[in-house]
N, C-alpha and C. Protein backbone atom coordinates (compact mmCIF):
# COMPACT_ATOMS: atom_id res chain seq x y z
N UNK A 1 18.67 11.94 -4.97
CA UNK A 1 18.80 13.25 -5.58
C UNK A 1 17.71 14.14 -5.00
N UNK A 2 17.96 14.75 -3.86
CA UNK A 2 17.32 15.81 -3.47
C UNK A 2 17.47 17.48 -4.00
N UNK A 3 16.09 18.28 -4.78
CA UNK A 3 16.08 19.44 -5.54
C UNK A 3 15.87 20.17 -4.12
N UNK A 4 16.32 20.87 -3.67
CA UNK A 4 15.75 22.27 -3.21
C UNK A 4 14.80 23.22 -4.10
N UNK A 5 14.65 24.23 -3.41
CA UNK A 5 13.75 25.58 -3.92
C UNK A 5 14.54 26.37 -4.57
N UNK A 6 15.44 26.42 -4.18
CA UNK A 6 16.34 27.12 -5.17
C UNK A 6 16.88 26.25 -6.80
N UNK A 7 16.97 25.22 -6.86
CA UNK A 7 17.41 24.27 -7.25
C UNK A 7 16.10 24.60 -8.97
N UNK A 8 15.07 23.79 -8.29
CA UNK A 8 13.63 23.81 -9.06
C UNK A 8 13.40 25.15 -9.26
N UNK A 9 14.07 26.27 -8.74
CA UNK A 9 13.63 27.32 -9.74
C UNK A 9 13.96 28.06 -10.44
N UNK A 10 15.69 27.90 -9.88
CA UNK A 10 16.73 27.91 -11.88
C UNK A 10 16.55 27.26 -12.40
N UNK A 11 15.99 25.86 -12.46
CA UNK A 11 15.54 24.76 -13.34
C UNK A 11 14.17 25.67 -14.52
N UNK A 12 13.08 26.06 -13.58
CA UNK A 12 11.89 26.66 -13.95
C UNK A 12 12.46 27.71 -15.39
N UNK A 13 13.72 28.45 -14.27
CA UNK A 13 13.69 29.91 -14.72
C UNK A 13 14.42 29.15 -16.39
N UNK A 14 15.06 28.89 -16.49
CA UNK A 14 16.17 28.14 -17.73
C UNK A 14 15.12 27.45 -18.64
N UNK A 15 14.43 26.76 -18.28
CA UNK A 15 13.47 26.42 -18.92
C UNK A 15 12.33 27.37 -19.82
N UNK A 16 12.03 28.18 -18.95
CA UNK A 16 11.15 29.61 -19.40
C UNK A 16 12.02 30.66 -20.51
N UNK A 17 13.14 30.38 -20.34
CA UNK A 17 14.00 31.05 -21.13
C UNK A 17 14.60 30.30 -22.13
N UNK A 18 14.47 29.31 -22.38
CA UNK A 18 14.65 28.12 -23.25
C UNK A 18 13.38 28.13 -24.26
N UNK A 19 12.25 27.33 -23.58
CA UNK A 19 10.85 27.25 -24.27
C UNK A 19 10.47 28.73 -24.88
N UNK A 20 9.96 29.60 -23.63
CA UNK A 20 8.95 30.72 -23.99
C UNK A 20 7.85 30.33 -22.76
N UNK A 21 7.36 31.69 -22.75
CA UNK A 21 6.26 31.47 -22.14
C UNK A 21 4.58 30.59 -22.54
N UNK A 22 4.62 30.55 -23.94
CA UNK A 22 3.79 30.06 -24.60
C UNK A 22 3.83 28.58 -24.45
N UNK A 23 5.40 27.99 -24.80
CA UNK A 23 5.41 26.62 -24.56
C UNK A 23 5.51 25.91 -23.29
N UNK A 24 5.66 26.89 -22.56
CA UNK A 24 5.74 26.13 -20.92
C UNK A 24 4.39 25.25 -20.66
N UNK A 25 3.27 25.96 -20.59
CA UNK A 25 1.94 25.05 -20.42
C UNK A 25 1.85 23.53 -20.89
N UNK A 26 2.18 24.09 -22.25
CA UNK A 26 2.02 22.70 -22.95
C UNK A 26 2.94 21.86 -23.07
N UNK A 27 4.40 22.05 -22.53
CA UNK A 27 5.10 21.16 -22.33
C UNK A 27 4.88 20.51 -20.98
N UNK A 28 4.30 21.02 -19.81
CA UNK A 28 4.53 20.70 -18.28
C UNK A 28 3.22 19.64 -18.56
N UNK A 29 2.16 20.13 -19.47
CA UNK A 29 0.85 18.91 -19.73
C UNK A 29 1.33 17.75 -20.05
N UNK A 30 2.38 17.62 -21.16
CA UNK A 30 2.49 16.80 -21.41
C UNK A 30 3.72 15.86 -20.71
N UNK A 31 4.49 16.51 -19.75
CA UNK A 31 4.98 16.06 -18.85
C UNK A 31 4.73 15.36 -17.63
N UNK A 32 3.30 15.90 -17.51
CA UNK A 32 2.25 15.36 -16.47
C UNK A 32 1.80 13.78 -16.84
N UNK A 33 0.99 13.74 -18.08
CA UNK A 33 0.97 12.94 -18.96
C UNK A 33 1.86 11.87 -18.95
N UNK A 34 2.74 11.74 -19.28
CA UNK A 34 3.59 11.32 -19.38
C UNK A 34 4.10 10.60 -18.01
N UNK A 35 4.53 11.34 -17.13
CA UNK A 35 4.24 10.53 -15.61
C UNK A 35 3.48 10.00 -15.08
N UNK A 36 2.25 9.90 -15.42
CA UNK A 36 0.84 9.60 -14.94
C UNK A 36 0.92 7.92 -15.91
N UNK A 37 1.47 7.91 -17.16
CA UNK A 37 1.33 6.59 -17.88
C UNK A 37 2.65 5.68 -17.50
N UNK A 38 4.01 6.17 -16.98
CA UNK A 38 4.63 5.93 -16.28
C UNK A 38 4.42 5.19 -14.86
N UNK A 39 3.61 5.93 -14.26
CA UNK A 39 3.45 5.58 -12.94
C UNK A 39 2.32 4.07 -13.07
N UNK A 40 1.22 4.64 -13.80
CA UNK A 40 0.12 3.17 -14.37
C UNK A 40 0.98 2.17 -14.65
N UNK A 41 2.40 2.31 -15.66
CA UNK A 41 2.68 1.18 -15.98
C UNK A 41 3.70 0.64 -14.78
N UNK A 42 4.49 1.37 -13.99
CA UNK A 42 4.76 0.80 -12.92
C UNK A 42 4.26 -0.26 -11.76
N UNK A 43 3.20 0.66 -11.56
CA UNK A 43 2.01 -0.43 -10.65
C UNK A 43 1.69 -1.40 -11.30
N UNK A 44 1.45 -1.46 -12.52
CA UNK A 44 0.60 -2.69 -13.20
C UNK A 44 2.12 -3.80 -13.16
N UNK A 45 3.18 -3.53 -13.11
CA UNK A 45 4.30 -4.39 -12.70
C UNK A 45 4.33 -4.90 -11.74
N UNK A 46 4.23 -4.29 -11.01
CA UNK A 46 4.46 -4.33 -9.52
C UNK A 46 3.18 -5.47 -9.05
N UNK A 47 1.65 -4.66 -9.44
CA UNK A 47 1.34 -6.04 -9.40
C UNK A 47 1.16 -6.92 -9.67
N UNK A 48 1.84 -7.28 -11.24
CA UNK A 48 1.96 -8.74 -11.84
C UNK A 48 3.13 -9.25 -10.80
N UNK A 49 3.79 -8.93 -10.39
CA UNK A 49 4.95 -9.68 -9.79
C UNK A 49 4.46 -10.06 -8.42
N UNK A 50 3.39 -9.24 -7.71
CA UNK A 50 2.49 -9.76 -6.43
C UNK A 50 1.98 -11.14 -6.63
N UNK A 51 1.20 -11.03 -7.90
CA UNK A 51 0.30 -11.99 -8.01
C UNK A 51 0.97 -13.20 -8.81
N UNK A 52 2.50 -13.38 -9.02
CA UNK A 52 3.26 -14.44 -9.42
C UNK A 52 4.12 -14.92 -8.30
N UNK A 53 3.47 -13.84 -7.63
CA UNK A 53 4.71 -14.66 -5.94
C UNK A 53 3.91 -15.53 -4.97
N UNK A 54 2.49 -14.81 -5.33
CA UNK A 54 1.45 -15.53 -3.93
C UNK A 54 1.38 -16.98 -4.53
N UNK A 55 1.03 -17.93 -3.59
CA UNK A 55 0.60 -18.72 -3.74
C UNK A 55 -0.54 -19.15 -4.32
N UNK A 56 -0.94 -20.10 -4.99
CA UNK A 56 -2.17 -20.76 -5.24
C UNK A 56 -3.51 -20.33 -4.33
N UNK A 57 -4.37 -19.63 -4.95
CA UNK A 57 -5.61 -19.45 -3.86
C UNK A 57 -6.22 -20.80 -3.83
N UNK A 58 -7.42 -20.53 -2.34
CA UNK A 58 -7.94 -22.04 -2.32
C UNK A 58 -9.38 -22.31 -3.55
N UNK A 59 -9.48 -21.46 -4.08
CA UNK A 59 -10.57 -21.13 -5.16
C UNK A 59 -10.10 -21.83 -5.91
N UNK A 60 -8.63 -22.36 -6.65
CA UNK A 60 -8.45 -22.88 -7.47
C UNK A 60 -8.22 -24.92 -7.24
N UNK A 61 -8.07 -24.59 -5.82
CA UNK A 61 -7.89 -25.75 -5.12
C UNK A 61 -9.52 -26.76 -5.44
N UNK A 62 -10.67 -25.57 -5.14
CA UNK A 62 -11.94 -25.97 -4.93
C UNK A 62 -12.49 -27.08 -6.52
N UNK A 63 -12.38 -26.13 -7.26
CA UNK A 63 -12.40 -26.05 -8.64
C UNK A 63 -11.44 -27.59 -8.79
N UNK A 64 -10.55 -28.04 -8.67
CA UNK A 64 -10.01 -28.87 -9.18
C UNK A 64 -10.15 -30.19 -8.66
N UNK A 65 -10.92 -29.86 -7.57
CA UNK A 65 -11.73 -31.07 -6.43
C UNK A 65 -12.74 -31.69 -7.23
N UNK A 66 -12.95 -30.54 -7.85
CA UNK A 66 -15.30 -31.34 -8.50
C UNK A 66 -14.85 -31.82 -9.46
């Protein structure tokens, strides 16, 4: 799904005329927000599933020697 410029700014404009000018700020904050805890919880997936694919480090190998 590719937006153009034109696209994102009947989006903008509909929105501004929807909200208000007052609520735009504080809705786009918390939209920010909101993607930003999104995106954290993505990665933090992403790398539990890294670190369930690798193999055994040799650190644990060492450890189970002594």
């Amino acid at each position: 799904m590719n937006l153009g410029f034109g696209e994102i700014a009947i989006i903008l404009f509909v929105a501004l005329l929807f909200f208000g000018p007052s609520k735009l700020p504080e809705l786009g904050k918390a939209a920010g927000a909101t993607l930003k805890e999104f995106k954290k919880a993505v990665s933090g997936i992403m790398e539990d599933e890294e670190q369930q694919n690798q193999p055994p480090s040799n650190q644990e190998d060492k450890k189970n020697n002594m």
